[in-house]
C-alpha atoms as a PDB file:
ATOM      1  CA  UNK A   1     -41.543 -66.989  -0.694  1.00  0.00           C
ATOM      2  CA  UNK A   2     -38.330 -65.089  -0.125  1.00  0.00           C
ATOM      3  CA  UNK A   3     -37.466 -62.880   2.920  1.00  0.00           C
ATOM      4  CA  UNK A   4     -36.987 -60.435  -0.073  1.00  0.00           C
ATOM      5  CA  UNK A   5     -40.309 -60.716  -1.382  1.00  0.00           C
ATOM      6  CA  UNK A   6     -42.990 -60.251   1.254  1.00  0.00           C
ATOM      7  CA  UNK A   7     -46.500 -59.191  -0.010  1.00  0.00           C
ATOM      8  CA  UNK A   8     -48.627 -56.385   1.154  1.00  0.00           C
ATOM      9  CA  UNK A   9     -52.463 -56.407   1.028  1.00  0.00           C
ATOM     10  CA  UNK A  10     -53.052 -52.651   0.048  1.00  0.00           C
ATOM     11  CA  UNK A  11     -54.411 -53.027  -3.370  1.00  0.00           C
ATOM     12  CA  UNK A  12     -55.118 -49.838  -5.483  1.00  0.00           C
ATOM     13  CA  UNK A  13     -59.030 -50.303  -5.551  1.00  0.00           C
ATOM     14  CA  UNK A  14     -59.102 -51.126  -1.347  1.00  0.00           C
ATOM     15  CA  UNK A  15     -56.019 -48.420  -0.555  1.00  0.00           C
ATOM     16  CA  UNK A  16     -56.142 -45.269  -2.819  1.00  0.00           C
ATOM     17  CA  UNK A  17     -58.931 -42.743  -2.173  1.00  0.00           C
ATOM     18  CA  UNK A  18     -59.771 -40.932  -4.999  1.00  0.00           C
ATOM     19  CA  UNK A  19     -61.505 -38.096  -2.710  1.00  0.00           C
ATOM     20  CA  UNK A  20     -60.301 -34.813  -2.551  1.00  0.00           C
ATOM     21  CA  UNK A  21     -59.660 -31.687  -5.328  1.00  0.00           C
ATOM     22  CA  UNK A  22     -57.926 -32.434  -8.684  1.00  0.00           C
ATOM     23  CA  UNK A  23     -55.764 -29.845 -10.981  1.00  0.00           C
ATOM     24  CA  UNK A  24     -56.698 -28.944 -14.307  1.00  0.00           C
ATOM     25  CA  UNK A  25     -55.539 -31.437 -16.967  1.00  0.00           C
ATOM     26  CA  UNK A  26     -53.676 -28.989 -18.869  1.00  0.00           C
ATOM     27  CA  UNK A  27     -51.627 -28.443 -15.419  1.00  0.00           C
ATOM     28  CA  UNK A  28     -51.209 -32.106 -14.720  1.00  0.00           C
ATOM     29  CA  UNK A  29     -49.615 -32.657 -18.325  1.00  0.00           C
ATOM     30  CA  UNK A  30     -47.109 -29.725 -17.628  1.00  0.00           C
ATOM     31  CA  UNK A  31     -46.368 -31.046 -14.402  1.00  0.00           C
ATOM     32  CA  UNK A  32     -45.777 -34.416 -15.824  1.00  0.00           C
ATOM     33  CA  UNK A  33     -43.822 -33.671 -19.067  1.00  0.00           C
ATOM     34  CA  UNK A  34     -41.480 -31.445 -16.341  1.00  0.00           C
ATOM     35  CA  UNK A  35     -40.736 -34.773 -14.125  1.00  0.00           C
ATOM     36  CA  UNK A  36     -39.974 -36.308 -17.326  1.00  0.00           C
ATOM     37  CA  UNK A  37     -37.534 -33.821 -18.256  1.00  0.00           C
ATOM     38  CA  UNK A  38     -35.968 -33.413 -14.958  1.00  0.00           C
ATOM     39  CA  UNK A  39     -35.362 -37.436 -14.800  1.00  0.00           C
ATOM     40  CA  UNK A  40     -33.802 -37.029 -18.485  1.00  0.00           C
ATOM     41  CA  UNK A  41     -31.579 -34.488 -16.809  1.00  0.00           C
ATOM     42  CA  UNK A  42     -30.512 -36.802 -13.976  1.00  0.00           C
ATOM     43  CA  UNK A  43     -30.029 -39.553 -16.381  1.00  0.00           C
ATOM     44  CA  UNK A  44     -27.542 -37.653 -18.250  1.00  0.00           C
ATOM     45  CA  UNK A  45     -25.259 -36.608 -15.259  1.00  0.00           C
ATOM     46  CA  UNK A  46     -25.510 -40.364 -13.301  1.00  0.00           C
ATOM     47  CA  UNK A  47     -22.621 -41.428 -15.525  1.00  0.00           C
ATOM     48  CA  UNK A  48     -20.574 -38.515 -13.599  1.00  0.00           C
ATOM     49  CA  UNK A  49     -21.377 -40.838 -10.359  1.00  0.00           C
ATOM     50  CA  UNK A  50     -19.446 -39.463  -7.519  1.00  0.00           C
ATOM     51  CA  UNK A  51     -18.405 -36.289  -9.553  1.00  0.00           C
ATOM     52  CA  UNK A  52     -21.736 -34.540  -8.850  1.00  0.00           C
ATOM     53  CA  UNK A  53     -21.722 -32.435  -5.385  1.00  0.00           C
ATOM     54  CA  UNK A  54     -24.478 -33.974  -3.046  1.00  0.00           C
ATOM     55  CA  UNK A  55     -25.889 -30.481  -2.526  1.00  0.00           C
ATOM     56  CA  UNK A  56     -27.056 -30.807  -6.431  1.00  0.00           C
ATOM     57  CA  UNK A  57     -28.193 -34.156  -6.108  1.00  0.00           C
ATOM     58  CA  UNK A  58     -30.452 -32.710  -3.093  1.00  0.00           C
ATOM     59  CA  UNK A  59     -31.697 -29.759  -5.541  1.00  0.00           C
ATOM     60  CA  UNK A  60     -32.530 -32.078  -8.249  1.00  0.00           C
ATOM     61  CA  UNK A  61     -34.549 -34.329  -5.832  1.00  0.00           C
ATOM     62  CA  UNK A  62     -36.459 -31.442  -4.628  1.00  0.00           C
ATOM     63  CA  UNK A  63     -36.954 -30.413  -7.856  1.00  0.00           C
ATOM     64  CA  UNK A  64     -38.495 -33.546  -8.732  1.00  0.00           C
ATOM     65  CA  UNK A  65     -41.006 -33.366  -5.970  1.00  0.00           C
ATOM     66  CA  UNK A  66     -41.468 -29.538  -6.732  1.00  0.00           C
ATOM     67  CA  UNK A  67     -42.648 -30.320 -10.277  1.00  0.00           C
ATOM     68  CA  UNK A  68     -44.906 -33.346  -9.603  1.00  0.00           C
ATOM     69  CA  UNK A  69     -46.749 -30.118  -7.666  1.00  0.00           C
ATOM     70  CA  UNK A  70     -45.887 -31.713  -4.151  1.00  0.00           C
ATOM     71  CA  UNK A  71     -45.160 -29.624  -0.994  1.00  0.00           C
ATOM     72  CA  UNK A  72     -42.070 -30.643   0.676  1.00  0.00           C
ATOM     73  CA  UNK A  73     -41.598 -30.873   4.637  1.00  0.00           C
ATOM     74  CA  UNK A  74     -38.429 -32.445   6.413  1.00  0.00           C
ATOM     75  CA  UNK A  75     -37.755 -32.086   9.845  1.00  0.00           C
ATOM     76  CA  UNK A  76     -35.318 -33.700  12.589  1.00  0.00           C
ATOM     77  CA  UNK A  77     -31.551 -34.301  12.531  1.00  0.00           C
ATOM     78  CA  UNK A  78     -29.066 -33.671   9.586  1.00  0.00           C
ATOM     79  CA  UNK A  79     -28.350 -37.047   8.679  1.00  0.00           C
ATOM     80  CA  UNK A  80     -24.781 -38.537   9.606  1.00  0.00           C
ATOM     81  CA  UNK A  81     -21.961 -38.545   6.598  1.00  0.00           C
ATOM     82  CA  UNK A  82     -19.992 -41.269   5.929  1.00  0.00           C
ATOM     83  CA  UNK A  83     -21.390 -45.171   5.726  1.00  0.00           C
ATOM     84  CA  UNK A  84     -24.834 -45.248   6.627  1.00  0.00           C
ATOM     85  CA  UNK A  85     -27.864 -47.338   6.622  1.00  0.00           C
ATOM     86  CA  UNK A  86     -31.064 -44.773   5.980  1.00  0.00           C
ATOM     87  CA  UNK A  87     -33.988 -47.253   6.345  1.00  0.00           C
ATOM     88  CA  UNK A  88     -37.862 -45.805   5.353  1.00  0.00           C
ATOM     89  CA  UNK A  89     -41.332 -46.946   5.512  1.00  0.00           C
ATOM     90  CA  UNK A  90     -42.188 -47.464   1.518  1.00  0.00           C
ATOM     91  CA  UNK A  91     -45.058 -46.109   0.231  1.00  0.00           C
ATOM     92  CA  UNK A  92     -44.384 -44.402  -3.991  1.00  0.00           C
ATOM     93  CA  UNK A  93     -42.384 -43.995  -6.004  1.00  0.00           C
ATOM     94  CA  UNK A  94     -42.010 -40.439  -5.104  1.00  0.00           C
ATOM     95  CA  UNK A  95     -40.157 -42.084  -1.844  1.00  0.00           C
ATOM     96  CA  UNK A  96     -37.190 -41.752  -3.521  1.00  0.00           C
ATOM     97  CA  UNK A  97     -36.513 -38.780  -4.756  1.00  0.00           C
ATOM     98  CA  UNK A  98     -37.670 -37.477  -1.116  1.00  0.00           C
ATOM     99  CA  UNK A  99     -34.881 -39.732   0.578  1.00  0.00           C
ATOM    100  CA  UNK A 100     -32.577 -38.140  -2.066  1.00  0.00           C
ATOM    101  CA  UNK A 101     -33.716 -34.524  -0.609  1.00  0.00           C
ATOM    102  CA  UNK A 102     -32.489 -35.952   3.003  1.00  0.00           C
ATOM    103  CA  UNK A 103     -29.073 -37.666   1.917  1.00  0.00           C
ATOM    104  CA  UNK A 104     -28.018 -38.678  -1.658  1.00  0.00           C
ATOM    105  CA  UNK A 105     -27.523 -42.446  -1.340  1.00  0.00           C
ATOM    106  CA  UNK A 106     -27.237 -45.717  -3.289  1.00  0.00           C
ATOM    107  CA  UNK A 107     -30.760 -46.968  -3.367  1.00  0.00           C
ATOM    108  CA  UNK A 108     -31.023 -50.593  -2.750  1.00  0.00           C
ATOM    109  CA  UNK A 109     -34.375 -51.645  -5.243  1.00  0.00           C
ATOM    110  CA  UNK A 110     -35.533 -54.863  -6.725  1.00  0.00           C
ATOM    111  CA  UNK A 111     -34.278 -55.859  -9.914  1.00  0.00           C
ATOM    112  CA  UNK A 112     -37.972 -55.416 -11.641  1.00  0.00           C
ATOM    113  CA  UNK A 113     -37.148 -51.789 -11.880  1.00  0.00           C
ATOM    114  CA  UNK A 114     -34.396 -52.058 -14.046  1.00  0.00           C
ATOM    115  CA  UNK A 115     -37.744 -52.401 -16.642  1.00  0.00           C
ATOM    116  CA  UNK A 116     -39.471 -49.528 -15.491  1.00  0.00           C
ATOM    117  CA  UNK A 117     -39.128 -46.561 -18.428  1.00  0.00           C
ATOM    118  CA  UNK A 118     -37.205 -43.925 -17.828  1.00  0.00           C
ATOM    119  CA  UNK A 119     -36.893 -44.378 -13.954  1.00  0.00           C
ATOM    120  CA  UNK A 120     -35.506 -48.104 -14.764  1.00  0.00           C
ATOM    121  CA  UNK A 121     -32.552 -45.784 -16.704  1.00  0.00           C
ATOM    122  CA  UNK A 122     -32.323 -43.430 -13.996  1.00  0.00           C
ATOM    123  CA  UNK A 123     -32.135 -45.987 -10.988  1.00  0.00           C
ATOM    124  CA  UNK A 124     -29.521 -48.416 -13.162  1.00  0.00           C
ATOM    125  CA  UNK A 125     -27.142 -45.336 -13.909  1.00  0.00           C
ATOM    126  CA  UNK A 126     -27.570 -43.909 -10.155  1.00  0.00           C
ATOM    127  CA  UNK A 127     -24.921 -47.342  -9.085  1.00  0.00           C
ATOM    128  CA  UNK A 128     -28.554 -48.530  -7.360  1.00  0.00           C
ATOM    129  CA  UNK A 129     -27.880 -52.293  -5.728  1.00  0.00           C
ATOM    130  CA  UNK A 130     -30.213 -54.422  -7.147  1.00  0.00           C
ATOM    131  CA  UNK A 131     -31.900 -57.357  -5.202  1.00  0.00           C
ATOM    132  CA  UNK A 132     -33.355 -60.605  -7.323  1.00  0.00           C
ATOM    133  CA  UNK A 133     -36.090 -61.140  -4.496  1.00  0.00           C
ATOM    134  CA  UNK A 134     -36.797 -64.720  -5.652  1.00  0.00           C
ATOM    135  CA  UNK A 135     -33.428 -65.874  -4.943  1.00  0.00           C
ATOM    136  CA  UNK A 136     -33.216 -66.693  -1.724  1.00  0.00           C
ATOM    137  CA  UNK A 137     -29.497 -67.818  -2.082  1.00  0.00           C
ATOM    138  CA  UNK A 138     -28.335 -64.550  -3.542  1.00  0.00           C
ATOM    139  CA  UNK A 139     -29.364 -63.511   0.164  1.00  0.00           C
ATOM    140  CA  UNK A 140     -25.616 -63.313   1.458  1.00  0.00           C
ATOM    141  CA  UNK A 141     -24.060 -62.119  -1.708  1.00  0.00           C
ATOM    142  CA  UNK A 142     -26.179 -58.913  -1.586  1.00  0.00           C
ATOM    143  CA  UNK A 143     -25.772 -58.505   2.363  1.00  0.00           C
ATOM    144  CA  UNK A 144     -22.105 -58.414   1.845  1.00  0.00           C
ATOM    145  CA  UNK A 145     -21.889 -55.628  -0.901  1.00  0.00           C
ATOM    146  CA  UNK A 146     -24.133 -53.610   0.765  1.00  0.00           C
ATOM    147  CA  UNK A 147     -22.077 -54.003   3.717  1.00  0.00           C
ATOM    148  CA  UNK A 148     -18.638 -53.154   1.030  1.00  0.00           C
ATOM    149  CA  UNK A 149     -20.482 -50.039   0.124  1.00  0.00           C
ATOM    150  CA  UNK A 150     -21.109 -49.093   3.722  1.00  0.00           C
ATOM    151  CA  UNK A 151     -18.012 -49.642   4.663  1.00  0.00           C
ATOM    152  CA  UNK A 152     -16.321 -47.436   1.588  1.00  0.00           C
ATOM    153  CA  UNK A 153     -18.430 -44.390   3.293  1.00  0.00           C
ATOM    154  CA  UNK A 154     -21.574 -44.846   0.968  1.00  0.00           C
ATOM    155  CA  UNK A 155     -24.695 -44.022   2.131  1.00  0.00           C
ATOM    156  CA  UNK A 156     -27.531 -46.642   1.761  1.00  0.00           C
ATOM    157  CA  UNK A 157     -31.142 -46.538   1.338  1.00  0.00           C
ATOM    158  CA  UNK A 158     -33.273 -49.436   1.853  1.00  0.00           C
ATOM    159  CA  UNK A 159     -37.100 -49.843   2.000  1.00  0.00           C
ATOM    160  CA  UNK A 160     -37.086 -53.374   4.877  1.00  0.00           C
ATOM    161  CA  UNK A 161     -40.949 -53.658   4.400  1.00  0.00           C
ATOM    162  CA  UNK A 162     -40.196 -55.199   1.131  1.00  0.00           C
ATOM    163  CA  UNK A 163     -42.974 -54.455  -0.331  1.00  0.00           C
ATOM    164  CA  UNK A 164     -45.149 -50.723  -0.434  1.00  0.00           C
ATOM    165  CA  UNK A 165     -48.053 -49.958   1.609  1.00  0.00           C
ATOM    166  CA  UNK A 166     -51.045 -47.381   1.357  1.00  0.00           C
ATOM    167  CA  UNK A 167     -49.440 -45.667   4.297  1.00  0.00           C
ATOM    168  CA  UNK A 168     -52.753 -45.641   6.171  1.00  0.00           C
ATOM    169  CA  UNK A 169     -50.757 -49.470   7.508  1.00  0.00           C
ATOM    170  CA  UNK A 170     -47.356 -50.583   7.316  1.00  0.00           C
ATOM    171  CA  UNK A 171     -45.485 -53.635   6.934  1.00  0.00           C
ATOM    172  CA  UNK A 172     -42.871 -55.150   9.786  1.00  0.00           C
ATOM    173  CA  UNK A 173     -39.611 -54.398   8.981  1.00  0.00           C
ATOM    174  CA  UNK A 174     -37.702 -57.584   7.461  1.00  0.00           C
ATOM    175  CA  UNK A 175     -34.075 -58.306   9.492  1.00  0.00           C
ATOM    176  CA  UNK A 176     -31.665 -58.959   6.537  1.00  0.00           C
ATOM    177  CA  UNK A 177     -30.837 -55.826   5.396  1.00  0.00           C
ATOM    178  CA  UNK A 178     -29.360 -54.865   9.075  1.00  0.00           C
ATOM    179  CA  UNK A 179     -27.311 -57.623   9.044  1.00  0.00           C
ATOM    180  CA  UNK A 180     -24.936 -55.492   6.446  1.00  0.00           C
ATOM    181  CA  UNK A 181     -25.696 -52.469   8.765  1.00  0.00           C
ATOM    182  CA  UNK A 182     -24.144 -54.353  11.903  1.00  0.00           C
ATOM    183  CA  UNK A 183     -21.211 -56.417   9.491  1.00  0.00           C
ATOM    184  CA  UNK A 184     -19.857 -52.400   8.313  1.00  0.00           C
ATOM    185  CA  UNK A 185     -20.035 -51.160  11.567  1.00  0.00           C
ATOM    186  CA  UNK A 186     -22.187 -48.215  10.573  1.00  0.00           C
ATOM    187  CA  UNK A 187     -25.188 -46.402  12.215  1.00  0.00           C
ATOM    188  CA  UNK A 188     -28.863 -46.535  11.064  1.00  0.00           C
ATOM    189  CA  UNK A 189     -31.090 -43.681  10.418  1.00  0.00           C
ATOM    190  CA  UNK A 190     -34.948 -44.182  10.537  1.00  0.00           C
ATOM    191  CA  UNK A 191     -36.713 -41.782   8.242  1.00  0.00           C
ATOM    192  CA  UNK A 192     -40.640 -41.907   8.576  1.00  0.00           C
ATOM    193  CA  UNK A 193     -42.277 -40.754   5.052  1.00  0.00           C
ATOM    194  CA  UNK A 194     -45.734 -39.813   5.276  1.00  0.00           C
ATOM    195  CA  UNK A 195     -48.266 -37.927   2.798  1.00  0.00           C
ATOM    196  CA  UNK A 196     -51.104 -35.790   3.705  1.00  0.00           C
ATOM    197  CA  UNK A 197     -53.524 -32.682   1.482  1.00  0.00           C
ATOM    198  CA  UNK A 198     -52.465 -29.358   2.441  1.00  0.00           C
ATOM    199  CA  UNK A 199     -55.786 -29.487   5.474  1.00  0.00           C
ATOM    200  CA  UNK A 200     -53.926 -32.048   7.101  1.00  0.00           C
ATOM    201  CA  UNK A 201     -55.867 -34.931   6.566  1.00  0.00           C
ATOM    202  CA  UNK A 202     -53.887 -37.907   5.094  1.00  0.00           C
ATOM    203  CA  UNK A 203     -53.475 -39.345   1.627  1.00  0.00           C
ATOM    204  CA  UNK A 204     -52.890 -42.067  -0.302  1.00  0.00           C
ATOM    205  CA  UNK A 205     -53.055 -40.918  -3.563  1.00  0.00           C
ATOM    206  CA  UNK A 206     -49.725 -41.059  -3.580  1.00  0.00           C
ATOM    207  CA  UNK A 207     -49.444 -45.363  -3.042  1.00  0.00           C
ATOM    208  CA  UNK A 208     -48.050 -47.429  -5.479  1.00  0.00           C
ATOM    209  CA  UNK A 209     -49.461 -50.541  -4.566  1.00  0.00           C
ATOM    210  CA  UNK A 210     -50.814 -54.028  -5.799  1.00  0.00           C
ATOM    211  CA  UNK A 211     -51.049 -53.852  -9.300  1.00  0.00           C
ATOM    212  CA  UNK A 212     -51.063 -50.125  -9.641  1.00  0.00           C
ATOM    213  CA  UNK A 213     -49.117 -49.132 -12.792  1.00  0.00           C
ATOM    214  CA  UNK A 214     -46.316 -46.966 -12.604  1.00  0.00           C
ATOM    215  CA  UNK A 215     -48.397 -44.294 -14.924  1.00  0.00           C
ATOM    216  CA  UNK A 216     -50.746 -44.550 -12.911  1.00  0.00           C
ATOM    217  CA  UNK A 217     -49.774 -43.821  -9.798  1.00  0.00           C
ATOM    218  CA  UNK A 218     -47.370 -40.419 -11.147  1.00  0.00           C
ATOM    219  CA  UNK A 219     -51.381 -39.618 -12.887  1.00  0.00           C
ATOM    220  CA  UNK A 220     -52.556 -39.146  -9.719  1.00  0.00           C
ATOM    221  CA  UNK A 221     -49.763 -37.227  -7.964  1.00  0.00           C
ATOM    222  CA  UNK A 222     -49.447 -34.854 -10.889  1.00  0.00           C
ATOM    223  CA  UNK A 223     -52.972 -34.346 -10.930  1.00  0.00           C
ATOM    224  CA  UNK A 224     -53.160 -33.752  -7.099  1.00  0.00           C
ATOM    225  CA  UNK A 225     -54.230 -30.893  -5.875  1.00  0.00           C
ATOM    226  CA  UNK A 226     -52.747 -29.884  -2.031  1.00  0.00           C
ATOM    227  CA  UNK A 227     -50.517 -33.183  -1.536  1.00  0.00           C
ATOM    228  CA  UNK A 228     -47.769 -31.956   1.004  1.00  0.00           C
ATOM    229  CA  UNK A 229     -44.815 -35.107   1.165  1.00  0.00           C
ATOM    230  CA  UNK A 230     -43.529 -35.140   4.730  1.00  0.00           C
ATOM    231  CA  UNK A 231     -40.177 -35.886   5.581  1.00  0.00           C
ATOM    232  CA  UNK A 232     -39.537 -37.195   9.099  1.00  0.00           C
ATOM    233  CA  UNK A 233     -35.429 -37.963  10.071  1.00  0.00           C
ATOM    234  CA  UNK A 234     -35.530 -39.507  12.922  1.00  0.00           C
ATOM    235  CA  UNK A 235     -32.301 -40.185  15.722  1.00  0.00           C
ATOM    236  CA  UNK A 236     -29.756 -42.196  14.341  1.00  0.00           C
ATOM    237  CA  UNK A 237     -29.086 -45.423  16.177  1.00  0.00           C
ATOM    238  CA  UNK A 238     -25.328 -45.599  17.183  1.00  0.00           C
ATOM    239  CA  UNK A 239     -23.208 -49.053  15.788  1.00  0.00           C
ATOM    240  CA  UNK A 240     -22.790 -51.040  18.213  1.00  0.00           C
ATOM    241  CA  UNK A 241     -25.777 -50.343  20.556  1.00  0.00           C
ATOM    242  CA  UNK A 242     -27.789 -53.656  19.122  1.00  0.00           C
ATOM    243  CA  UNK A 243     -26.220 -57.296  19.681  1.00  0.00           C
ATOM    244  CA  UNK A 244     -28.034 -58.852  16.440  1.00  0.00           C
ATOM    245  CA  UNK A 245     -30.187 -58.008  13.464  1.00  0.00           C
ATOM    246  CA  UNK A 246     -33.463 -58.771  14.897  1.00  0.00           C
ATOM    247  CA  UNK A 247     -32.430 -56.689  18.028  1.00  0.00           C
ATOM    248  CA  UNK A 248     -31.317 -53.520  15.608  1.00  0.00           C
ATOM    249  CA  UNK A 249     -34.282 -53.969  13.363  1.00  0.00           C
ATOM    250  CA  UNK A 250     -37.362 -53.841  16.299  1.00  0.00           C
ATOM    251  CA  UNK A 251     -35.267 -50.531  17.093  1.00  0.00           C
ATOM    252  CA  UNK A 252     -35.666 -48.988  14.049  1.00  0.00           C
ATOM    253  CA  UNK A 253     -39.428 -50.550  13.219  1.00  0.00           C
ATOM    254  CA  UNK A 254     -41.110 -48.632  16.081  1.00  0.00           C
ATOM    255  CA  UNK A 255     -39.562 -45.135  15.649  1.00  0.00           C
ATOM    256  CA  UNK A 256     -41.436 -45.404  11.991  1.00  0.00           C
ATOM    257  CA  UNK A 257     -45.426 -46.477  12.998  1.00  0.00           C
ATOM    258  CA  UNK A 258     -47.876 -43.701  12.635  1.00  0.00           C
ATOM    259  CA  UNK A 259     -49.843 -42.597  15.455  1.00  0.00           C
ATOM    260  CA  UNK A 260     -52.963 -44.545  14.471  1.00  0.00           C
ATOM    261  CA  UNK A 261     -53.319 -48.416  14.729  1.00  0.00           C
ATOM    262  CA  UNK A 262     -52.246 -49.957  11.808  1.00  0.00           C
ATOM    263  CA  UNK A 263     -53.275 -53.321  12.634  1.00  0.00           C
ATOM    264  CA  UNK A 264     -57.067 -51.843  12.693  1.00  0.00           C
ATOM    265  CA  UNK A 265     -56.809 -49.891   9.557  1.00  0.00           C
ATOM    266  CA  UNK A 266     -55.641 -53.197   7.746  1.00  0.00           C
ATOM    267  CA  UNK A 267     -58.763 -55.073   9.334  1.00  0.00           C
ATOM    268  CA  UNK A 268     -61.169 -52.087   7.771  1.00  0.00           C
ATOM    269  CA  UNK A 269     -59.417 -52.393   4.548  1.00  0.00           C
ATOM    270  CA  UNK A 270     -59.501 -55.923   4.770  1.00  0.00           C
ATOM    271  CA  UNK A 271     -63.864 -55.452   5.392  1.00  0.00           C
ATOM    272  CA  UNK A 272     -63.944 -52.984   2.925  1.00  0.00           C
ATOM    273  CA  UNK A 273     -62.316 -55.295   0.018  1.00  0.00           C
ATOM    274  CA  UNK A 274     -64.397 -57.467   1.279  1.00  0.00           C
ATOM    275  CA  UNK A 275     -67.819 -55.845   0.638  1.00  0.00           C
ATOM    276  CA  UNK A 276     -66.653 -54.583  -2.745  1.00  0.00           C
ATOM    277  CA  UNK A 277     -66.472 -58.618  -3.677  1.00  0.00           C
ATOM    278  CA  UNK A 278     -70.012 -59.547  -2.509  1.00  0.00           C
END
């Protein structure tokens, strides 16, 4: 087991509630065939890298979560320019293209993706930083160009659970990725992603856990009815203000748990998984 490649329990059958309103089919086809074009858009201008103003890049993101028929809420501090380490709780897919919205970044994602269809394209031609989680000596190789690209004034996105959650629990934050954070000299910014219907009441319908397919999971967020993505930034923790990884990591891990106990939601699902195998 690498430090890359923890494992969650959230499981599609024990995580994702299927409760709540559903569109039309004819609307959920339109709304997927339009994230499908959009992405071919994106695909087309990645090779212009750097080229493309970040205030476009934030108008195709939202456009993206626009067309999958999601609501879109950020609040809290611009985040900083220059080098800097935007860290996230990881629940979808659709946590990308929400970071995106925030503050166009390289995305660092696990080398898996690079298979995915179309988003595979998207995330190779985006200059994404690819991790091969069962290497546990390509560790400091991967530390030190993330650090390289912080230190060049790139912004970074990285998802330290490892692994997504339902978002009902979450996942301790793993320490490796701050090293690069603390070797660049750049600040962190905590971004807390959360997903609820347009009541209030939260969802995972969203999740893109266990062995959920990646069809799958955009089925049910195109088919959604009332799913409202919410966008939390967070206060930027200052270089410098940490003496090690593990220190700078516990700082940004608490500033992203929800308000409810996640340790007792994971027992229930835990209970609840186990009923459904009796």
């Amino acid at each position: 087991m690498s430090v890359w490649l923890p494992s969650a329990p959230c499981t599609p059958r024990a995580c994702v509630e299927t409760t709540g309103s559903t569109t039309a089919v004819p609307l959920a086809v339109l709304r997927l065939v339009t994230v499908l074009v959009v992405l071919l858009a994106g695909i087309m201008l990645c090779p212009l890298g750097r080229q493309i103003p970040a205030g476009w890049v934030r108008r195709w993101a939202r456009t993206i979560v626009r067309a999958a028929g999601v609501r879109l809420r950020v609040s809290g501090p611009t985040a900083p320019t220059g080098g800097v380490l935007l860290v996230a709780n990881h629940i979808s897919w659709l946590d990308i293209p929400l970071l995106a919205a925030v503050r166009p970044a390289r995305m660092l994602a696990k080398a898996e993706i690079r298979r995915w269809p179309v988003a595979g394209a998207l995330t190779a031609t985006s200059g994404a930083l690819f991790i091969e989680r069962d290497r546990l000596r390509a560790l400091p190789g991967t530390v030190a160009k993330i650090a390289d690209a912080l230190r060049e004034g790139t912004a970074v996105v990285a998802f330290p659970e490892g692994s997504t959650w339902c978002g009902k629990a979450q996942g301790h934050f793993r320490r490796a990725v701050f090293q690069a954070a603390l070797d660049a000299g750049v600040p962190v910014q905590p971004v807390h992603l959360h997903y609820r219907l347009t009541g209030g009441a939260a969802s995972t319908a969203p999740a893109f856990v266990g062995e959920d397919s990646l069809l799958t999971s955009v089925w049910r967020v195109v088919s959604a009815r009332g799913l409202v993505a919410e966008v939390e930034v967070r206060d930027a923790i200052a270089p410098g203000s940490h003496r090690d990884r593990r220190a700078l990591a516990r700082a940004a891990q608490p500033q992203l748990l929800a308000p409810h106990d996640p340790a007792k939601v994971l027992r229930q699902q835990r209970g609840d998984l186990r009923r459904d195998l009796r």
